[in-house]
Protein backbone atom coordinates (compact mmCIF):
# COMPACT_ATOMS: atom_id res chain seq x y z
CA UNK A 1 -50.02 186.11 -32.56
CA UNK A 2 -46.94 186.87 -31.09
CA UNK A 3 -44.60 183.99 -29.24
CA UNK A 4 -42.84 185.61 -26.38
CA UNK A 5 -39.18 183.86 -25.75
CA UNK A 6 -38.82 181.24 -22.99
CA UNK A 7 -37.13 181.89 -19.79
CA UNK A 8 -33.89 181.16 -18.81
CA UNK A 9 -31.51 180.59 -16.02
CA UNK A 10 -28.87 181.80 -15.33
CA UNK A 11 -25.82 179.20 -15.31
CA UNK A 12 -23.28 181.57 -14.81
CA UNK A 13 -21.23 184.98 -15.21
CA UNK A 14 -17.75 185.74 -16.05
CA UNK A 15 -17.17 189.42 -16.66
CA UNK A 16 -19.21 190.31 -19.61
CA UNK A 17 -19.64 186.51 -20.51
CA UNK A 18 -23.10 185.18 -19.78
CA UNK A 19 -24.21 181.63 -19.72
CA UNK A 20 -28.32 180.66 -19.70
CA UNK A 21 -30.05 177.33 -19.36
CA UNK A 22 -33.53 176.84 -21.34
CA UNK A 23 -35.46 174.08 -20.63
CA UNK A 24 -36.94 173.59 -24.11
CA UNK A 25 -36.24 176.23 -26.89
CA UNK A 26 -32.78 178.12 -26.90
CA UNK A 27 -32.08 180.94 -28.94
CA UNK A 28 -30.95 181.25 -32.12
CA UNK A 29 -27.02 182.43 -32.39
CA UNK A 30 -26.61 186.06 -32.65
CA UNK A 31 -29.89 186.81 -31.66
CA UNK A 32 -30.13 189.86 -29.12
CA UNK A 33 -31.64 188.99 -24.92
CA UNK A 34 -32.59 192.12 -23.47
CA UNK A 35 -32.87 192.42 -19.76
CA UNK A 36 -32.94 194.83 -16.96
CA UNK A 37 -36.51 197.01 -15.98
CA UNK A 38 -36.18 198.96 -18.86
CA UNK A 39 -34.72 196.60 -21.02
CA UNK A 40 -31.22 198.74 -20.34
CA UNK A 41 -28.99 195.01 -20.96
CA UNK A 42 -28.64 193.90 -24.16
CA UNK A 43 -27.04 190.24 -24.44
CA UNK A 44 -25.82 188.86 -27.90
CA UNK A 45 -25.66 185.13 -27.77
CA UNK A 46 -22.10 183.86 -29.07
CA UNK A 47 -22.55 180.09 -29.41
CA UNK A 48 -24.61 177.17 -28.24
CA UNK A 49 -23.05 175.04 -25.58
CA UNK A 50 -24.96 172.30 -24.79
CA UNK A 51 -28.11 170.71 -26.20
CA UNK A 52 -30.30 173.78 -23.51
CA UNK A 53 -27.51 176.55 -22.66
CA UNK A 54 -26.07 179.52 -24.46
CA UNK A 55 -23.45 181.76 -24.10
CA UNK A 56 -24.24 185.38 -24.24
CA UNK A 57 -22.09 188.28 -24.76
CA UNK A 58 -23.05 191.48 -22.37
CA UNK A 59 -22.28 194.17 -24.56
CA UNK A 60 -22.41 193.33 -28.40
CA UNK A 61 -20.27 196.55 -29.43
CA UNK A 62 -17.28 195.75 -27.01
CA UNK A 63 -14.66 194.01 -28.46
CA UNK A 64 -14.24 191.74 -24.80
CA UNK A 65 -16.71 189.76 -26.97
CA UNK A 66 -14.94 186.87 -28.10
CA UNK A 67 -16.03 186.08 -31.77
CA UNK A 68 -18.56 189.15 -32.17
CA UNK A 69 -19.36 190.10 -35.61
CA UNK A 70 -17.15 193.45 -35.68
CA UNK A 71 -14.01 191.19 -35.20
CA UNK A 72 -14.07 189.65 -38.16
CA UNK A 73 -16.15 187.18 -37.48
């Protein structure tokens, strides 16, 4: 059986900075949110910010991304 991923809100959006509220389970960091209809968005979460919201990077391969994994990181 397959667990789909909870929904979240979002808390806000600064260029290609994405922050999401979960009310119970958040994801795990670098783990990949797609969104859109056809799943077209792909979000890379960067680092947990409270105890329920993430902070999600829009597009993994840019290097806007503070902290992505091709930096360095």
């Amino acid at each position: 059986m397959t667990t789909l991923p909870e929904r979240g809100s979002v808390v806000s959006v600064r260029g290609g900075i994405v922050d999401l509220r979960f009310e119970r389970h958040i994801p795990v960091i670098h783990s990949l949110l797609r969104a859109g209809k056809r799943e077209e968005i792909v979000l890379e979460v960067l680092s947990q910010l409270t105890s329920n919201t993430v902070r999600y990077c829009l597009d993994t391969h840019a290097r806007s991304c503070p902290g992505h994994a091709g930096q360095g990181y």
